[in-house]
C-alpha atoms as a PDB file:
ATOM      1  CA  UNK A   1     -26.337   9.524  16.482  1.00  0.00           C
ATOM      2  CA  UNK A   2     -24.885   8.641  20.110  1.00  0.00           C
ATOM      3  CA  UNK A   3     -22.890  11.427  21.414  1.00  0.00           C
ATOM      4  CA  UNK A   4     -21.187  11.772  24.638  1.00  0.00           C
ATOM      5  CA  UNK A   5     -23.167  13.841  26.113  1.00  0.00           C
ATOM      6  CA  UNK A   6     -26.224  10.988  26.059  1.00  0.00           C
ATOM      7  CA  UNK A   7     -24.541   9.631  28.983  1.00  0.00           C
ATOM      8  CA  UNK A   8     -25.064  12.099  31.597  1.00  0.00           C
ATOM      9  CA  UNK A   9     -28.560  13.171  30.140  1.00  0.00           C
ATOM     10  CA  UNK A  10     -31.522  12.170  31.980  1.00  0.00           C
ATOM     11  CA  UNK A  11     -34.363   9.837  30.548  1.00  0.00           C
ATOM     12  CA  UNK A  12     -36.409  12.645  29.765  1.00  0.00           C
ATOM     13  CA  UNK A  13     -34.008  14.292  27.985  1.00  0.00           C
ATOM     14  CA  UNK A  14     -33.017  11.587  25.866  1.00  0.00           C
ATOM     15  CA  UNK A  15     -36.506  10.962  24.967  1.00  0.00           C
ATOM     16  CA  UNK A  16     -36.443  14.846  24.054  1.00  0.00           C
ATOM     17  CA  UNK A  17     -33.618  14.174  22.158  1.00  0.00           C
ATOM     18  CA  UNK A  18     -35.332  11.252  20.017  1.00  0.00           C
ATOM     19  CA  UNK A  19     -38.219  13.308  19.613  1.00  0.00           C
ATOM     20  CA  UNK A  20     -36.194  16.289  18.438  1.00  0.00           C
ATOM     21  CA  UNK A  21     -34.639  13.742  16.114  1.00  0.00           C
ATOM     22  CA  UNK A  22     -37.659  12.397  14.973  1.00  0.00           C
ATOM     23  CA  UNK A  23     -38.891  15.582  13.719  1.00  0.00           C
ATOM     24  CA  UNK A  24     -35.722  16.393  11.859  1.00  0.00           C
ATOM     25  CA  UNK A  25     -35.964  13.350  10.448  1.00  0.00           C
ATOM     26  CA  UNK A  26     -39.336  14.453   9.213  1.00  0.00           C
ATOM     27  CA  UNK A  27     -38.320  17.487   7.701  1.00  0.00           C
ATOM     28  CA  UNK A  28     -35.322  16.047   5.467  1.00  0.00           C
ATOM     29  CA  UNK A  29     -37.265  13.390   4.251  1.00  0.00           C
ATOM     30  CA  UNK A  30     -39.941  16.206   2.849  1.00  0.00           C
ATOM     31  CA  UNK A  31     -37.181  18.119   1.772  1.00  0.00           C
ATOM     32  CA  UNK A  32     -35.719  15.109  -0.466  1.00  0.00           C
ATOM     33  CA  UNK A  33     -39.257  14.066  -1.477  1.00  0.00           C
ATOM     34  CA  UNK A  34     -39.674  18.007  -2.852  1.00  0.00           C
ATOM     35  CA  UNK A  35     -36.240  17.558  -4.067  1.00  0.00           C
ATOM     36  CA  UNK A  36     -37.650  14.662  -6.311  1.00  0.00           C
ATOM     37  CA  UNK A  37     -35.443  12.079  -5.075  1.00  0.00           C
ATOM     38  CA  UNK A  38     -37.399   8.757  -5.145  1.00  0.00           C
ATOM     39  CA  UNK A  39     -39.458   9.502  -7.925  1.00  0.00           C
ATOM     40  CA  UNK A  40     -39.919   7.428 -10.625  1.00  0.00           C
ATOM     41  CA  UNK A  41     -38.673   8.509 -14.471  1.00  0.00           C
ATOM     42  CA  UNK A  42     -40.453   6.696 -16.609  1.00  0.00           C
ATOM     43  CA  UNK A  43     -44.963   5.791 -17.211  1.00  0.00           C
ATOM     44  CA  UNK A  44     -44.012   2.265 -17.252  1.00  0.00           C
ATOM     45  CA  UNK A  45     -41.997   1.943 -13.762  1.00  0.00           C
ATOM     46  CA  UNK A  46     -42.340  -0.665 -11.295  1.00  0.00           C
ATOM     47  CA  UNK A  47     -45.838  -0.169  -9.874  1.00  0.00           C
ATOM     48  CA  UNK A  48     -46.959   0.881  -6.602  1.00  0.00           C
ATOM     49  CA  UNK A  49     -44.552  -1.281  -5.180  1.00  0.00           C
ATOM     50  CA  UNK A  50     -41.696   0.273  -6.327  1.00  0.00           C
ATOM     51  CA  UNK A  51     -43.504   4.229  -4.862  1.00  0.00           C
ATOM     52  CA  UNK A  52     -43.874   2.822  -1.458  1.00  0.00           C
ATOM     53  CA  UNK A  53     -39.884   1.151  -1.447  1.00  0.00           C
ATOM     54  CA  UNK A  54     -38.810   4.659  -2.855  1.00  0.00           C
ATOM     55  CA  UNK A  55     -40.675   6.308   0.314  1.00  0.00           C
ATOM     56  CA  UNK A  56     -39.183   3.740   2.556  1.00  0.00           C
ATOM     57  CA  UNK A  57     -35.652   4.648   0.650  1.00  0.00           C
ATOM     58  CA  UNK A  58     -35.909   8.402   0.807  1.00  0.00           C
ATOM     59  CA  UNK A  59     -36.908   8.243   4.677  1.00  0.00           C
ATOM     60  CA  UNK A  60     -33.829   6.223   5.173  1.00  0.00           C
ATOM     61  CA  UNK A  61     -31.589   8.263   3.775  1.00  0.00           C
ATOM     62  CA  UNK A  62     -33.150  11.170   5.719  1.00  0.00           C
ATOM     63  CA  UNK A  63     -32.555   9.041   8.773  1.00  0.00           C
ATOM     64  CA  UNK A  64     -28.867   8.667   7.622  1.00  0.00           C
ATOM     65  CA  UNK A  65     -28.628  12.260   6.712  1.00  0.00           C
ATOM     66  CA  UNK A  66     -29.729  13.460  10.335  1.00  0.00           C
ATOM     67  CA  UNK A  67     -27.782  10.943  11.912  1.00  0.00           C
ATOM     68  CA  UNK A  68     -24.531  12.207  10.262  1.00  0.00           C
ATOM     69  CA  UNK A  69     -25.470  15.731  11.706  1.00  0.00           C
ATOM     70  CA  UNK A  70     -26.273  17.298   8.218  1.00  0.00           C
ATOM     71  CA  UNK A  71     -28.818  20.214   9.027  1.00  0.00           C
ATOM     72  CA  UNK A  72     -28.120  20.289  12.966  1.00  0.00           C
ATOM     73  CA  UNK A  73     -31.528  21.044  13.627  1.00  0.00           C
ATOM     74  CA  UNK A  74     -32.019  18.056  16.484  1.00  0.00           C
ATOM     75  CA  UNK A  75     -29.736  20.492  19.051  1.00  0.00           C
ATOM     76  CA  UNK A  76     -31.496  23.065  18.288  1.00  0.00           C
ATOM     77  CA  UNK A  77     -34.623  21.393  18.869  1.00  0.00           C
ATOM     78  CA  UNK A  78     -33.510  19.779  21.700  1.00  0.00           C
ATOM     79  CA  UNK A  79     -32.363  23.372  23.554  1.00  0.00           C
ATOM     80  CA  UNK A  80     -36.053  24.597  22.338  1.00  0.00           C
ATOM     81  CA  UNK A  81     -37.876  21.699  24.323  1.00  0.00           C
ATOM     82  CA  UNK A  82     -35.799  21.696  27.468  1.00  0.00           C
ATOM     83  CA  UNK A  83     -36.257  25.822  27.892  1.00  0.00           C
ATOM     84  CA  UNK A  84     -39.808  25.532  27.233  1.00  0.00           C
ATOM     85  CA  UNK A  85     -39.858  22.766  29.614  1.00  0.00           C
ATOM     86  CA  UNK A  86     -38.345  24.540  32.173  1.00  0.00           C
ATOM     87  CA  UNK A  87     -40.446  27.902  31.499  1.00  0.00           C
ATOM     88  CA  UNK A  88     -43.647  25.498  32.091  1.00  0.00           C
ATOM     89  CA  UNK A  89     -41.878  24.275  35.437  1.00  0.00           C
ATOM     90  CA  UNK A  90     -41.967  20.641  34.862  1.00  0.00           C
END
């Protein structure tokens, strides 16, 4: 997600940010994976190949999910990185 703010952050905190994102990204994809979204219903589903496009599917929609803003954690993250950056006196 591209917000205004991007433009008058500095390179290292956009790559903050992505890294903030990353991890959110992270956690909503466990989340839906312990939510059981992706999983397959039946003993005679598609195969392995159709468990590694679900994973590929559930990761997306975490992507979308974090993208849209939907737990807020990538701010948060992103205020926790920059204070302990500053704290360290980089």
């Amino acid at each position: 997600m591209i917000t205004n703010s991007q433009f008058s952050e500095t390179p290292r905190i956009q790559e903050m940010r992505k890294t903030a994102q990353k991890l959110e990204t992270t956690f909503a994809t466990e989340m839906l994976k312990a939510a059981g979204v992706g999983k397959q219903f039946s003993s005679m589903g598609g195969g392995i190949g159709e468990e590694q496009l679900s994973s590929f599917l559930v990761e997306m929609q975490a992507t979308a999910m974090v993208d849209a803003g939907a737990f807020g954690l990538t701010e948060t993250l992103l205020q926790s990185l920059i204070k302990m950056e500053n704290q360290n006196g980089e």
